[in-house]
Protein backbone atom coordinates (compact mmCIF):
# COMPACT_ATOMS: atom_id res chain seq x y z
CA UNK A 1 18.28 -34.64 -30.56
CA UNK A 2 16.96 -32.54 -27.90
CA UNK A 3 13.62 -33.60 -26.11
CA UNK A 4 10.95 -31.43 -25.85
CA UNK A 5 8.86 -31.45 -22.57
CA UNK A 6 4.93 -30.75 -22.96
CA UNK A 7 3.48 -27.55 -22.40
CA UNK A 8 2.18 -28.50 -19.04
CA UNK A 9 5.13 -29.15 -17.06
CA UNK A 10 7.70 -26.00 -16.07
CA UNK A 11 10.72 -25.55 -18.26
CA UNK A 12 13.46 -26.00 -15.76
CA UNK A 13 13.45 -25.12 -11.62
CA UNK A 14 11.04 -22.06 -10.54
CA UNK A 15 12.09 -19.28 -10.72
CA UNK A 16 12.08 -18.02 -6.74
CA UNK A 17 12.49 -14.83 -6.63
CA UNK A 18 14.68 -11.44 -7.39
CA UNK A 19 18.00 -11.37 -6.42
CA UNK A 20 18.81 -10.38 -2.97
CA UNK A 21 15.66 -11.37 -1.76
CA UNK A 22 15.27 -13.08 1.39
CA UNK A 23 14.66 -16.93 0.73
CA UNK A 24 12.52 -16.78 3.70
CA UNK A 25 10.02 -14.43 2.09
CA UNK A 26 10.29 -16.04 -0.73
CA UNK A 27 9.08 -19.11 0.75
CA UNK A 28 6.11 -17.64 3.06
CA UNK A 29 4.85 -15.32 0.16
CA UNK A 30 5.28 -16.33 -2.73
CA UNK A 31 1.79 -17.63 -3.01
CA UNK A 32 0.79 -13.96 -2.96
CA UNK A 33 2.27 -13.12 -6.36
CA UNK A 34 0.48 -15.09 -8.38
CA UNK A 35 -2.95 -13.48 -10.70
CA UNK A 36 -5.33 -15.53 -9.18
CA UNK A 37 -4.73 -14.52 -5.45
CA UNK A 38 -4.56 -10.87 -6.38
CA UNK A 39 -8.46 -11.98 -8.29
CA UNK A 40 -9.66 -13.14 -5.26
CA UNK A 41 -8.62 -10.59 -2.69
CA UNK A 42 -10.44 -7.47 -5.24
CA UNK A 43 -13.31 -9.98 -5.43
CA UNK A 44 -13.36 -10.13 -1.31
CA UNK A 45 -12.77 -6.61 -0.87
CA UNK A 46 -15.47 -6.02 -3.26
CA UNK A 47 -18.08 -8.07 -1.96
CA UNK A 48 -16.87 -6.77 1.85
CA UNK A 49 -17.39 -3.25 0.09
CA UNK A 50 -20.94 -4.31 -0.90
CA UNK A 51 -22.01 -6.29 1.99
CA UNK A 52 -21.23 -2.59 4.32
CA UNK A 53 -23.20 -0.69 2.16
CA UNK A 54 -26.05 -2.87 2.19
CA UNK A 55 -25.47 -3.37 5.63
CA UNK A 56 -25.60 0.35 6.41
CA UNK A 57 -28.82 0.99 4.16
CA UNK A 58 -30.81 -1.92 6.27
CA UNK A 59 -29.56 -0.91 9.44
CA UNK A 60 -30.25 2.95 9.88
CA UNK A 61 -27.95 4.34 12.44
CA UNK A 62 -29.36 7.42 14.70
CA UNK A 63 -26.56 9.96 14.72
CA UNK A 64 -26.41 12.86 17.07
CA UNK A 65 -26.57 15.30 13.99
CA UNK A 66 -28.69 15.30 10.78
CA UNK A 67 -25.79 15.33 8.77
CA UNK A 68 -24.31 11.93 10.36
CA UNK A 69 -28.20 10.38 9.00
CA UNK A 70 -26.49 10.48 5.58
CA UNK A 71 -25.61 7.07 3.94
CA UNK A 72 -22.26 6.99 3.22
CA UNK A 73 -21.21 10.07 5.71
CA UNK A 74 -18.31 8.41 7.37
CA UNK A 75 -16.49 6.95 4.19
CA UNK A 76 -16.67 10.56 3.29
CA UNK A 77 -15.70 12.05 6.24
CA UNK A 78 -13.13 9.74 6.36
CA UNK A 79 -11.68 10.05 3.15
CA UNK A 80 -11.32 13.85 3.12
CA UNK A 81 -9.63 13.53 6.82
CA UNK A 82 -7.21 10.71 5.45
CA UNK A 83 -6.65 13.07 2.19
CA UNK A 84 -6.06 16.44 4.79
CA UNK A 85 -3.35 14.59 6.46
CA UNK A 86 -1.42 13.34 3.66
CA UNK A 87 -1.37 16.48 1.98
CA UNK A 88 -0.76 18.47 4.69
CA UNK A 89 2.46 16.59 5.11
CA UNK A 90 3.60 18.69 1.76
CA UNK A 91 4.14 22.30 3.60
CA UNK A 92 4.99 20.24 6.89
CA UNK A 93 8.24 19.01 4.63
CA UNK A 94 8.86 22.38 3.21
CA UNK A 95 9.10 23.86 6.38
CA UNK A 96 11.34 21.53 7.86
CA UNK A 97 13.64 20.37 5.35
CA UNK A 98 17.01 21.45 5.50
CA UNK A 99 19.53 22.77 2.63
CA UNK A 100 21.37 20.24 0.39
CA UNK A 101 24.87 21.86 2.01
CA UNK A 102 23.31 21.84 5.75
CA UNK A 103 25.98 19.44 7.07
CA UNK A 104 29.17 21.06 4.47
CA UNK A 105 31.85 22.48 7.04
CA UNK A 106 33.33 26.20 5.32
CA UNK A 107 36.95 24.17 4.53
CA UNK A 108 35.24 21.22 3.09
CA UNK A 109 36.39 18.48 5.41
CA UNK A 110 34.04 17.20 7.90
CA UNK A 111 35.29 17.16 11.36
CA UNK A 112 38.07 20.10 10.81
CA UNK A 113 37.74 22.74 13.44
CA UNK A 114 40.64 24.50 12.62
């Protein structure tokens, strides 16, 4: 007859990671993977989010323009700079990628300079 273990305790070893993975990672962040770390870090990122809003509402700042007086200019500014960048990565690739047959010799074999 085969014993059945309660619902509490873990069915056999733990499972440690994906194949190929370094046991070393496994070990130092494994902790990470788990639901209720990934709950806590939104929470904390939230509340950080929250607590810098607030904090910019109390505490005007005096910019040099009229347009820096606006809450929430820098997130903005800053998000439409990050977003330039990135996408301007797009025509930066087409420009500079090469053809599929760049490094194809006109006999077929690499390396023959006959």
């Amino acid at each position: 007859m085969i014993e059945k273990k309660p619902k509490g305790e873990p069915q056999g070893p733990p499972k440690l990671g994906d194949p190929g993975e370094h046991p070393l990672s496994v070990l130092l962040f494994s902790w990470m993977r788990s639901t209720l770390f990934f709950r806590i870090l939104m929470a904390l990122l939230a509340a950080l989010g929250v607590f810098l809003i607030a904090y910019e509402i109390v505490f005007l700042y005096r910019g040099h323009s009229g347009i820096e007086n606006l809450p929430g200019f820098f997130g903005v500014f800053g998000f439409i700079a990050f977003g330039l960048a990135v996408l301007s990565g797009w025509p930066l690739g087409k420009l500079m990628r090469r053809p599929e047959d760049y490094y194809d010799t006109t006999s077929g074999e690499a390396g023959d300079d006959r």
